[in-house]
Protein backbone atom coordinates (compact mmCIF):
# COMPACT_ATOMS: atom_id res chain seq x y z
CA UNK A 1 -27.80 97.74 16.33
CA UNK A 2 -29.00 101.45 16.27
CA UNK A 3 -25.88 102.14 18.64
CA UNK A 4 -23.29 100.22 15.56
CA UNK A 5 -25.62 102.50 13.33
CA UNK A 6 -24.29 105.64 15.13
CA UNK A 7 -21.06 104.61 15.44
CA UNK A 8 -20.55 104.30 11.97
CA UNK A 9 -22.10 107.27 10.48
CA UNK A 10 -19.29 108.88 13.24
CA UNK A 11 -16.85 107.35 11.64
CA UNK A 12 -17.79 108.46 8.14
CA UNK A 13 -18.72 111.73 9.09
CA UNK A 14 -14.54 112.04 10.85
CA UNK A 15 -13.32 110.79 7.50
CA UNK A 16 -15.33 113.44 5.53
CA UNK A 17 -14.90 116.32 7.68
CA UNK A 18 -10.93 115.41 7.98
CA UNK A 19 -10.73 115.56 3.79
CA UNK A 20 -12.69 118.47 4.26
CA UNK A 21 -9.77 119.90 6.33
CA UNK A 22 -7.71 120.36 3.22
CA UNK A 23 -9.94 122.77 1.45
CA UNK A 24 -11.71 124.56 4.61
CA UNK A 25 -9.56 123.83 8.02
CA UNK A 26 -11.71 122.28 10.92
CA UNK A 27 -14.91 124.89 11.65
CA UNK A 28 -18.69 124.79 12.02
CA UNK A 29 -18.97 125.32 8.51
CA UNK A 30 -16.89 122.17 7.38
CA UNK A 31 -18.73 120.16 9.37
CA UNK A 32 -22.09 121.33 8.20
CA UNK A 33 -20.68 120.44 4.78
CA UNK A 34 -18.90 117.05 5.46
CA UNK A 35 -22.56 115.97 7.24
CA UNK A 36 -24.19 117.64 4.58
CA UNK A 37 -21.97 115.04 1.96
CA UNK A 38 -23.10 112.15 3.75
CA UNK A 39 -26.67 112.77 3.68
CA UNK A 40 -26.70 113.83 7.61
CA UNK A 41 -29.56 116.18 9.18
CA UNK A 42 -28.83 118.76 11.38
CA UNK A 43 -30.51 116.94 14.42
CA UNK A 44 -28.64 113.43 13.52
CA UNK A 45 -25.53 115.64 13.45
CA UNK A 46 -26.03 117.34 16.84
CA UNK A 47 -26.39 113.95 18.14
CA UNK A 48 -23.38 112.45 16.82
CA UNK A 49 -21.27 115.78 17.69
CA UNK A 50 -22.84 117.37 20.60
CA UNK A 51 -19.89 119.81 21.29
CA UNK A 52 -19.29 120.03 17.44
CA UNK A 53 -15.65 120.26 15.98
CA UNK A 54 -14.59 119.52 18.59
CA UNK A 55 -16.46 116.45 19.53
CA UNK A 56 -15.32 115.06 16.00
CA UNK A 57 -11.56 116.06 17.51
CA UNK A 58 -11.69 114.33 20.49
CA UNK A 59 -13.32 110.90 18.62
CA UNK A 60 -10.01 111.28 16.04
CA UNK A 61 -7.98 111.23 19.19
CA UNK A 62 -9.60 108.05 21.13
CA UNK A 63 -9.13 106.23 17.75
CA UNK A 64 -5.29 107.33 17.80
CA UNK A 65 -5.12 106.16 21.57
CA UNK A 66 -7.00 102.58 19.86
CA UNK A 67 -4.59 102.21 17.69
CA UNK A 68 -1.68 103.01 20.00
CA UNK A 69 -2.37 100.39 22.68
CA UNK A 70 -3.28 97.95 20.01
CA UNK A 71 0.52 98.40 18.66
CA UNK A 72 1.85 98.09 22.17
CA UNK A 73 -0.56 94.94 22.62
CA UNK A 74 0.93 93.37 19.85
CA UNK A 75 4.54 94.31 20.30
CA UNK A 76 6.09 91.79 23.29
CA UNK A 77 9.79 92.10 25.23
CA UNK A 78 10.13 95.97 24.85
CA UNK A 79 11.98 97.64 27.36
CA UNK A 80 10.04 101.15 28.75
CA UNK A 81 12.17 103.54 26.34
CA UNK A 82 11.22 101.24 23.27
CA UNK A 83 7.48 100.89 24.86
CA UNK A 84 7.19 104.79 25.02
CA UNK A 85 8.64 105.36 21.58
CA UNK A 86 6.09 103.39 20.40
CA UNK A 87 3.49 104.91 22.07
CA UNK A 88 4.07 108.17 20.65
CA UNK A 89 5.24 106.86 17.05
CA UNK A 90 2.42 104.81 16.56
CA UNK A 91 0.18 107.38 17.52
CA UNK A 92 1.14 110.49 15.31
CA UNK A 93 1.49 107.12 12.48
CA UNK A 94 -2.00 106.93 12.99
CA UNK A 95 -2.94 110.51 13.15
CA UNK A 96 -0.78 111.43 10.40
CA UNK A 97 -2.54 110.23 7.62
CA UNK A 98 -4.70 113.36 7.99
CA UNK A 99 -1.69 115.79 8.98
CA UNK A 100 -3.43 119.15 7.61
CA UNK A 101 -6.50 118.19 9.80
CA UNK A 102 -3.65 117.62 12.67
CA UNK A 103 -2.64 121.20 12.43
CA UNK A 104 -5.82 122.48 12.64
CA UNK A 105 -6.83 120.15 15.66
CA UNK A 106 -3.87 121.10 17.89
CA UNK A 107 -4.84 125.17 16.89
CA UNK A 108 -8.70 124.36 18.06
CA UNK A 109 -7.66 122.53 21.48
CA UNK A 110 -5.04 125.50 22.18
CA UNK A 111 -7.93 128.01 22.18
CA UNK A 112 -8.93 128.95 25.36
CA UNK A 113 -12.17 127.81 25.44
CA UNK A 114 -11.07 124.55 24.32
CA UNK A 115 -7.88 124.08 26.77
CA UNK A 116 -9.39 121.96 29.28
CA UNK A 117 -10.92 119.62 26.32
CA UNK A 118 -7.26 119.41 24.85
CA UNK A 119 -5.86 118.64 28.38
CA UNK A 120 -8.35 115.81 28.79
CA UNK A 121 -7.49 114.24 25.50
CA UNK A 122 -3.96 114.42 26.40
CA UNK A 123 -3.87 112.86 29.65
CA UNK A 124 -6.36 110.22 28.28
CA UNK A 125 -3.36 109.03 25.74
CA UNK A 126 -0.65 109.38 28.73
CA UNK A 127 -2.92 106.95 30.95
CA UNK A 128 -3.69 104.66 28.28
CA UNK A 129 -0.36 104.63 27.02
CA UNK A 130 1.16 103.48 31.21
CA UNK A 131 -1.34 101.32 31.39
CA UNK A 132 -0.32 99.63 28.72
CA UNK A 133 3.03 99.67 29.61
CA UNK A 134 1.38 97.97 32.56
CA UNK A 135 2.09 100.34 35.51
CA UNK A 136 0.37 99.90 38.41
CA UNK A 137 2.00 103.11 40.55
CA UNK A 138 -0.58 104.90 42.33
CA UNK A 139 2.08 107.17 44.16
CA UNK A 140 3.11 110.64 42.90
CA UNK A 141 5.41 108.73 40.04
CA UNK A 142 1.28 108.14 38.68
CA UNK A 143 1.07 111.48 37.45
CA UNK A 144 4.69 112.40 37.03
CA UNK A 145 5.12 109.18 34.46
CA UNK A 146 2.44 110.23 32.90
CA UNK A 147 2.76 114.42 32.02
CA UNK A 148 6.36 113.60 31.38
CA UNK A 149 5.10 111.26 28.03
CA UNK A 150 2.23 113.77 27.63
CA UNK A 151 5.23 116.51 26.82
CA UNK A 152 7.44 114.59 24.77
CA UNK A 153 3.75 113.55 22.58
CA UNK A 154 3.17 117.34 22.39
CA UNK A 155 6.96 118.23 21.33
CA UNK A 156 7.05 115.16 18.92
CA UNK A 157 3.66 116.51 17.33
CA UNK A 158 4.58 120.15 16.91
CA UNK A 159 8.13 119.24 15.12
CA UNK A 160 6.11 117.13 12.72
CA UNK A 161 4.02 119.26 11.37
CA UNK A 162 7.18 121.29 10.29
CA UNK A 163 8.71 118.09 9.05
CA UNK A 164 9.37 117.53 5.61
CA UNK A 165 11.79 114.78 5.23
CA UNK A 166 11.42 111.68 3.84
CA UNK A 167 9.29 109.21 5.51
CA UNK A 168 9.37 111.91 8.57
CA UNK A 169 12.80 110.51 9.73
CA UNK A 170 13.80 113.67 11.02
CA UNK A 171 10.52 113.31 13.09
CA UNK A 172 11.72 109.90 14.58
CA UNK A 173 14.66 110.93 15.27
CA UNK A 174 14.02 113.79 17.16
CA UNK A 175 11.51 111.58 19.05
CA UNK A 176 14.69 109.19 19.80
CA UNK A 177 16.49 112.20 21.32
CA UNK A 178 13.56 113.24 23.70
CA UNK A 179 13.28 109.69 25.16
CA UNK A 180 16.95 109.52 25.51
CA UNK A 181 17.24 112.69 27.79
CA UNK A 182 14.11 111.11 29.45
CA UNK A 183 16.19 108.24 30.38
CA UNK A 184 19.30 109.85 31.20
CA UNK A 185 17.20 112.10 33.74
CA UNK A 186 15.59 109.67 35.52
CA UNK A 187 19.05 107.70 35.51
CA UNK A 188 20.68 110.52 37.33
CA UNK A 189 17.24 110.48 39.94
CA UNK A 190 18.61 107.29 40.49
CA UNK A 191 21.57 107.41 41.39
CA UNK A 192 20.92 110.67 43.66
CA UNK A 193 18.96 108.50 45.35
CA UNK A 194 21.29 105.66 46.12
CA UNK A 195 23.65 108.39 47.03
CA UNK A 196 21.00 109.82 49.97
CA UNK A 197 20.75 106.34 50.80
CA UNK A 198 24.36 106.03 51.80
CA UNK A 199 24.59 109.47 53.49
CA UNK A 200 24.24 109.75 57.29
CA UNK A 201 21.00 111.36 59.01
CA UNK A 202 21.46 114.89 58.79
CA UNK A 203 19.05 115.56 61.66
CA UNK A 204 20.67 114.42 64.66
CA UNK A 205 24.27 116.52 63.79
CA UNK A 206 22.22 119.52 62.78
CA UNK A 207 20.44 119.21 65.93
CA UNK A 208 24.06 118.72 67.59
CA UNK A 209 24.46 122.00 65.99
CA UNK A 210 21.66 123.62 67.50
CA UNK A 211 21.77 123.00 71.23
CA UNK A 212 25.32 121.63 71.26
CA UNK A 213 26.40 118.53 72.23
CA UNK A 214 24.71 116.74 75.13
CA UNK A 215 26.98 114.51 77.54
CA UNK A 216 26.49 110.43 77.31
CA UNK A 217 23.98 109.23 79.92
């Protein structure tokens, strides 16, 4: 009970302090304010954002990832480039409703100080977006797969806060056009690889090459 208590006096305290965003960006002092607004102490507030801002930043984000896989959970028969669309879509849908408070999120986790926080919260919403794909690699494709979606998320994100059409179509679409040179790179990996498949061991003519050919026994 006192841990649901917590939880949701988070969860108001993100709402306020992302309305707060509007007036005062995302600082020390807009929190103090937003927990201030809800009737918070300081002590209940260093508890419920050890790390601060940026605590509150990271907690938007894992809500984001919820409500990504949730969309992919509900969404059956997608092929991967539909799957990973959605991922990222659904995702900036959700964070979007707050898209001043966006801006001044992705300036706080680009600080120095703050990079390896930002590169946590990133790879958290590649992995959980895979594993909801349902890949089970464990090779080097793992981590490939996964920075690969973490850069179209980040290029997606950045042309949307500069997007003003309607409905951010422009933003869609430009996501559309980043998954489809995703796919027609890894279609050309593939077919290199069939193609190394068909060509002839280089090693023993190079060694031919090398010491010259050696008579039949």
């Amino acid at each position: 009970m006192e841990n649901q208590t917590k939880k949701n006096k988070k969860s108001e305290l993100l709402f306020v302090l992302l309305d707060e965003a509007l007036f005062g960006g995302l600082s020390a002092a807009s929190l103090r304010k937003a927990a201030a607004n809800i009737g918070l102490s300081k002590g209940e507030t260093e508890i419920i954002a050890p790390n601060g801002v940026i605590s509150m930043i990271d907690y938007w984000f894992s809500l984001a990832d919820n409500a990504m896989v949730a969309s992919l959970s509900a969404s059956n028969g997608l092929k991967i480039r539909q799957k990973a669309t959605l991922a990222i879509r659904s995702r900036l849908e959700f964070l979007r409703q707050h898209k001043e408070a966006l801006r001044h999120s992705i300036v706080q986790l680009a600080l120095p100080h703050n990079a390896r926080r930002g590169v946590e919260i990133g790879y958290r919403f590649a992995d959980a977006a895979w594993r909801a794909f349902g890949d089970t690699s464990t090779d080097f494709n793992y981590y490939s797969k996964r920075t690969i979606l973490l850069g179209v998320d980040l290029a997606t994100a950045t042309f949307f806060l500069g997007d003003d059409s309607r409905d951010n179509q422009d933003t869609w679409a430009f996501l559309d056009r980043r998954i489809e040179n995703i796919m027609q790179f890894e279609k050309a990996k593939a077919k290199l690889r069939k193609l190394k498949e068909k060509l002839p061991d280089p090693i023993p003519f190079i060694s031919k090459l090398r010491f010259g050919a050696r008579p039949l026994p």
